[in-house]
Protein backbone atom coordinates (compact mmCIF):
# COMPACT_ATOMS: atom_id res chain seq x y z
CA UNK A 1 -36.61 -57.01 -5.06
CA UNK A 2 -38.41 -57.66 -8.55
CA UNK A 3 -40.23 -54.83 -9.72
CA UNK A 4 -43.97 -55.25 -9.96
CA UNK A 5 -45.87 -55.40 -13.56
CA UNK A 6 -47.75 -52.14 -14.07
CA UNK A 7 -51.29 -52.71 -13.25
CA UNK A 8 -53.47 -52.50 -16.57
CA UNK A 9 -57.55 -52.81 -17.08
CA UNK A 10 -58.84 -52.00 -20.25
CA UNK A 11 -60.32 -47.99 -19.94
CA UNK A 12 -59.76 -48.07 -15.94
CA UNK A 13 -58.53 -44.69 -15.06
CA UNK A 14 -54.74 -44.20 -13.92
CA UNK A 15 -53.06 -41.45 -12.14
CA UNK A 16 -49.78 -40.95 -13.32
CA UNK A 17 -46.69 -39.24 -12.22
CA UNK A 18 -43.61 -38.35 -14.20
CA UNK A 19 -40.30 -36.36 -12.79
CA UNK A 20 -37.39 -34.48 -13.75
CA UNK A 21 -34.13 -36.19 -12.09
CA UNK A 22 -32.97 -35.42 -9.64
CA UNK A 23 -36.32 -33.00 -9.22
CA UNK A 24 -34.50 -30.60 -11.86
CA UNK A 25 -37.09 -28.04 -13.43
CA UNK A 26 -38.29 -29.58 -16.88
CA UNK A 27 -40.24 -26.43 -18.00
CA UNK A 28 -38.04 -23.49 -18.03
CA UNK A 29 -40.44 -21.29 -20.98
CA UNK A 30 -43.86 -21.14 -21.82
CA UNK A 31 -42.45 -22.64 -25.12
CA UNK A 32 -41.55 -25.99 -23.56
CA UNK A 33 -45.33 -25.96 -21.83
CA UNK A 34 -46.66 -26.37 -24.79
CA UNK A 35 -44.38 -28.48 -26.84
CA UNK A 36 -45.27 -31.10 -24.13
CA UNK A 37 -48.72 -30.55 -24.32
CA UNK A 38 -48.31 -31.08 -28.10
CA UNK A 39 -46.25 -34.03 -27.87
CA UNK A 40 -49.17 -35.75 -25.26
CA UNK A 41 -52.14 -34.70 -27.81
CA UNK A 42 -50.66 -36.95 -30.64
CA UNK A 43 -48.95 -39.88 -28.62
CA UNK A 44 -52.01 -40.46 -26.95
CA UNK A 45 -54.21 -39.74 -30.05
CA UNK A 46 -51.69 -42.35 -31.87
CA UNK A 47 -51.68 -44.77 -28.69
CA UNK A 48 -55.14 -44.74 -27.59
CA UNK A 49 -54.83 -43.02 -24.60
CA UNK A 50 -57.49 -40.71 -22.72
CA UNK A 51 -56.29 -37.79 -20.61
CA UNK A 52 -59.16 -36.82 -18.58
CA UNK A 53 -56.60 -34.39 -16.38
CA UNK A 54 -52.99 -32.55 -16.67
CA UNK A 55 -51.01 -30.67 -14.68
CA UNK A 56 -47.23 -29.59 -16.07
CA UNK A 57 -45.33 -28.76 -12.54
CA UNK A 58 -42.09 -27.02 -13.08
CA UNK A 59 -40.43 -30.39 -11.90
CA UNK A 60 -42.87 -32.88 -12.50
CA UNK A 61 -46.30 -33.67 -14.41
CA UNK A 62 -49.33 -35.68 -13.19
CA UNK A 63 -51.77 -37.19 -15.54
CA UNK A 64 -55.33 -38.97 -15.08
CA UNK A 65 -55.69 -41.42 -18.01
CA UNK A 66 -57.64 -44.26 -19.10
CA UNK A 67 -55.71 -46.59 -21.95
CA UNK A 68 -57.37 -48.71 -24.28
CA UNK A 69 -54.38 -51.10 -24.77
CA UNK A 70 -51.89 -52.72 -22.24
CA UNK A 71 -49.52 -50.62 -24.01
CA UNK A 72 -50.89 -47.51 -24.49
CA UNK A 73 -49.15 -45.44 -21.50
CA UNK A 74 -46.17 -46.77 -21.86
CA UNK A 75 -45.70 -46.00 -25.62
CA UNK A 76 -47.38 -42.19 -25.09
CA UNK A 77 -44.86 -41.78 -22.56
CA UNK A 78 -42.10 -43.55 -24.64
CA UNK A 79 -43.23 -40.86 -27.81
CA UNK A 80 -43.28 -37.90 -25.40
CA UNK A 81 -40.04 -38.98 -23.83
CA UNK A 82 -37.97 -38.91 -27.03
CA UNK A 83 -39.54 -35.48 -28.60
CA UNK A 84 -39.51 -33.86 -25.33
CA UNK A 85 -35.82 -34.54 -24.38
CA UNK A 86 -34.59 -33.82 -27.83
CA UNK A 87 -36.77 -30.96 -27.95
CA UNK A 88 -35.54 -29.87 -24.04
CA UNK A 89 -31.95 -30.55 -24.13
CA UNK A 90 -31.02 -28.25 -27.80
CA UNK A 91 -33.14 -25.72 -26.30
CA UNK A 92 -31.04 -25.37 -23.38
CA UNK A 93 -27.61 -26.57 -24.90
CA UNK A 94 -27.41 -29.61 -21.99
CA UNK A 95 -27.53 -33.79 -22.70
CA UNK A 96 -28.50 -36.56 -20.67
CA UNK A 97 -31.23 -37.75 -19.30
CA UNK A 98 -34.51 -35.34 -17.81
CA UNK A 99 -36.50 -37.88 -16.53
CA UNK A 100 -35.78 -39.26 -12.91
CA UNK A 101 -36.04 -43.38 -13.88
CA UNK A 102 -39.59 -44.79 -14.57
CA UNK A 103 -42.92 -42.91 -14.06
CA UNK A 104 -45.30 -43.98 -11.09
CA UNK A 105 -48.79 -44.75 -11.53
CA UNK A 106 -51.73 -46.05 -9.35
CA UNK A 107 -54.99 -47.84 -11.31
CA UNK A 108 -58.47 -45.83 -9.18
CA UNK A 109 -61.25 -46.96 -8.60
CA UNK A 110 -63.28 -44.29 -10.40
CA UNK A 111 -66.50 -44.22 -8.52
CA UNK A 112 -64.68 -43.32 -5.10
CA UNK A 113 -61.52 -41.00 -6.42
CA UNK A 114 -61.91 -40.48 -9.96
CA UNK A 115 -63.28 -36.78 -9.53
CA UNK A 116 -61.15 -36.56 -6.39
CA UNK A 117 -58.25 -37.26 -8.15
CA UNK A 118 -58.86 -34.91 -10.68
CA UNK A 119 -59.14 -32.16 -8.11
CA UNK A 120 -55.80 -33.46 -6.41
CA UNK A 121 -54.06 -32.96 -9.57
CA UNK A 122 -55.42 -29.15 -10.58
CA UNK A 123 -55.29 -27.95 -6.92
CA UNK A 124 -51.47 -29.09 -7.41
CA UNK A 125 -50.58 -25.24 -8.47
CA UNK A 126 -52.59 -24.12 -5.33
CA UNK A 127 -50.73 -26.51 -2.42
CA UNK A 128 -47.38 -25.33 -3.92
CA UNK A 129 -48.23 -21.77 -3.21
CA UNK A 130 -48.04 -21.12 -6.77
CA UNK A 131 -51.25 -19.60 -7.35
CA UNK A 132 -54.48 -18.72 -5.06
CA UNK A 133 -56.96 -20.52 -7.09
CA UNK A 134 -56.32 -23.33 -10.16
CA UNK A 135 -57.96 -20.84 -12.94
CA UNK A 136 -54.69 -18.73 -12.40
CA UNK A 137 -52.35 -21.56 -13.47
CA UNK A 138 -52.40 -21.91 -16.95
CA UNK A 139 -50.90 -24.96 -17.72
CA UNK A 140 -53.77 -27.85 -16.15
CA UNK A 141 -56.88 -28.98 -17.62
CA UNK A 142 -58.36 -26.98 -14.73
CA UNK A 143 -59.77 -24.45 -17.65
CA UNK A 144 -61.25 -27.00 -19.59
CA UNK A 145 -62.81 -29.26 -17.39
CA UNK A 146 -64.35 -25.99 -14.92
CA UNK A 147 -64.85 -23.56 -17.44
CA UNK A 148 -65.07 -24.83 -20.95
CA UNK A 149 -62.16 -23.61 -22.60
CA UNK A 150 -60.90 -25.43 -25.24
CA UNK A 151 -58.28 -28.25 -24.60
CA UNK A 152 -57.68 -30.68 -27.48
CA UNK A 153 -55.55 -33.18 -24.94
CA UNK A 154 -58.81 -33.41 -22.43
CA UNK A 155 -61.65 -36.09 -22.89
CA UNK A 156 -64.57 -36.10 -20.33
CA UNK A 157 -64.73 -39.02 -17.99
CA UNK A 158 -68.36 -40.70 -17.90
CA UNK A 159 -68.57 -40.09 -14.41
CA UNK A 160 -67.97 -36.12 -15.20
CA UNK A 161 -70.34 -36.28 -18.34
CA UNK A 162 -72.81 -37.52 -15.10
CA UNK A 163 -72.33 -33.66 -12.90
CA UNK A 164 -74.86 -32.32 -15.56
CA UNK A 165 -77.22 -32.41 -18.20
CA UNK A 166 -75.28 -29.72 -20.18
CA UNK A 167 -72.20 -28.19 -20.65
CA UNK A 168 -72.49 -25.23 -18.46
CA UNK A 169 -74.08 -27.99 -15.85
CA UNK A 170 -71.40 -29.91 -15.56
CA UNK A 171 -68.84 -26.95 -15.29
CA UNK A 172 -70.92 -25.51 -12.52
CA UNK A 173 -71.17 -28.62 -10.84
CA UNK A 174 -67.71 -29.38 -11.44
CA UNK A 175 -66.14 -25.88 -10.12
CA UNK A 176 -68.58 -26.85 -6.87
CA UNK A 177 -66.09 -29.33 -5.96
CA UNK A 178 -63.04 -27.02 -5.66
CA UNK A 179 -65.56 -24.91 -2.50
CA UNK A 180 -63.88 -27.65 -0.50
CA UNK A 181 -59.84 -28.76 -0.20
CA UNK A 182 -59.04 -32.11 -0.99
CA UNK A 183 -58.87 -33.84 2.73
CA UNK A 184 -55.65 -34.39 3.91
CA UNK A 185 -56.73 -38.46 3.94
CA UNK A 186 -57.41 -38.47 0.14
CA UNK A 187 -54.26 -36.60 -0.46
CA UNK A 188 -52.06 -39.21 1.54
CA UNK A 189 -54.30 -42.16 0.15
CA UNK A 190 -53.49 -40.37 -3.57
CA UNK A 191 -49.64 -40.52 -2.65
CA UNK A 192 -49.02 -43.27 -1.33
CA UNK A 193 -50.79 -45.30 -3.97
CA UNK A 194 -49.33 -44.11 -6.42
CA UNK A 195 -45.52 -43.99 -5.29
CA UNK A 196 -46.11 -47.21 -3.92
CA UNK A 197 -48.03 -48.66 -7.14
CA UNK A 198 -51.26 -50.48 -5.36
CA UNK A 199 -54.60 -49.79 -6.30
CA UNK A 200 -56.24 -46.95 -5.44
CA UNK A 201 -59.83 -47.96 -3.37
CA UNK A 202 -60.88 -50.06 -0.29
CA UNK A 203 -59.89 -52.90 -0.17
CA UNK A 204 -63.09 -55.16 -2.12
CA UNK A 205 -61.42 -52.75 -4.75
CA UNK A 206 -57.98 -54.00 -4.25
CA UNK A 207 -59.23 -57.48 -4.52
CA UNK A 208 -61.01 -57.44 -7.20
CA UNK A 209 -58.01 -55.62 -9.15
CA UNK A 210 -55.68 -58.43 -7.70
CA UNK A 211 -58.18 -60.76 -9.10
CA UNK A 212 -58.26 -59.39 -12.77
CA UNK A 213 -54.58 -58.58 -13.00
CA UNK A 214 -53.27 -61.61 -11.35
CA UNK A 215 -50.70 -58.75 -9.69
CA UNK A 216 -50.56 -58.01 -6.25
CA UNK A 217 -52.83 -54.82 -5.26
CA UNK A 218 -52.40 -53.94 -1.74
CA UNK A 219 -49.11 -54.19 0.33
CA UNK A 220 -48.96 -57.24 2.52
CA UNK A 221 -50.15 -57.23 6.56
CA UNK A 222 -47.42 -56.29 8.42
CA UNK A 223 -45.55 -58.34 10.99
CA UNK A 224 -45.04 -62.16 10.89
CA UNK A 225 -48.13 -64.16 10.51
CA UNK A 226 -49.55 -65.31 13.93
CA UNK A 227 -49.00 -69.28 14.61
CA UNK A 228 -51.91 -71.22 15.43
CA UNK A 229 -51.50 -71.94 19.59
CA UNK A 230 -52.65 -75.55 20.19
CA UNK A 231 -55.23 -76.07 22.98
């Protein structure tokens, strides 16, 4: 079966996964943390891409971006790829490949899972028993976007500039959100989109992406369609 196009809309967020083959560790030192982190700052500074939220997983990384051009995730990801495995493999004396094929992503709809979606991908430390709270894992934007810190790979999303009137506002509001887990419907609707590569939203959503894109959004009804009985 043909592979479908990736799904691109100029500055529509996309949530974006990316994993070491074979689900081999590609973070073995705090080093290599933030080498990557380095390496995303300037690809996505060079390809126009904003990360609105990161988390490095010892196996894998998910990213919330919004790209500018139809290119610009692929080529930040093509930049990182090349530094990072050059960089990884001489660090650890090993060759080949670190990446398991090409990276999944899912375009949102930002008014229903943008914020959502950010909490998905910071409470990622916390589901995998890593940590008790996302402040303790230091490698997500989890820091910058609750608490301010400084984070020159994060860019506020519109919709977060919206939690407050200030700074401290927005943080508040923002660290609100994590009170409550991310329902186990959002989290399946999260996966599944994205591993899958439909839209992310209901379906008027999914439409309107097919519509724009010209790509197919939304996996097809199941079963054979019903023949019409004559009377």
């Amino acid at each position: 079966m043909a592979r479908l196009p990736r799904f691109y809309l100029p500055g529509q967020p996309l949530h974006v996964i990316q994993r070491g083959n074979n689900r081999d560790p590609i973070f073995a030192a705090d080093a290599d943390y933030h080498f990557y982190l380095r390496c995303l700052q300037e690809a996505a500074e060079t390809h126009s891409l904003t990360v609105h939220a990161y988390v490095l997983m010892t196996n894998h990384v998910h990213l919330l971006v919004a790209p500018k051009t139809e290119v610009s995730l692929s080529k930040t990801l093509q930049s990182i790829g090349r530094r990072y495995v050059q960089y990884f493999n001489y660090s650890y004396q090993r060759t080949g490949t670190l990446w398991e094929g090409r990276y999944k992503s899912t375009l949102i709809d930002s008014e229903r899972y943008l914020l959502t979606c950010m909490r998905y991908i910071e409470m990622n430390p916390v589901r995998a028993d890593m940590v008790a709270h996302p402040s303790e894992y230091p490698w997500s934007s989890y820091r910058a976007n609750a608490q301010g810190r400084a984070d020159a790979v994060i860019a506020p999303h519109e919709l977060f500039q919206r939690l407050g009137r200030t700074d401290d506002e927005r943080q508040s509001a923002y660290r609100q959100l994590f009170r409550a887990q991310v329902s186990t419907a959002d989290v399946d609707a999260i996966r599944d989109a994205t591993n899958k590569g439909w839209a992310l939203g209901d379906s008027h959503f999914s439409a309107k992406v097919q519509a724009l894109t010209e790509r197919r959004a939304m996996p097809l009804p199941r079963g054979r369609p019903k023949r019409d009985v004559a009377k």
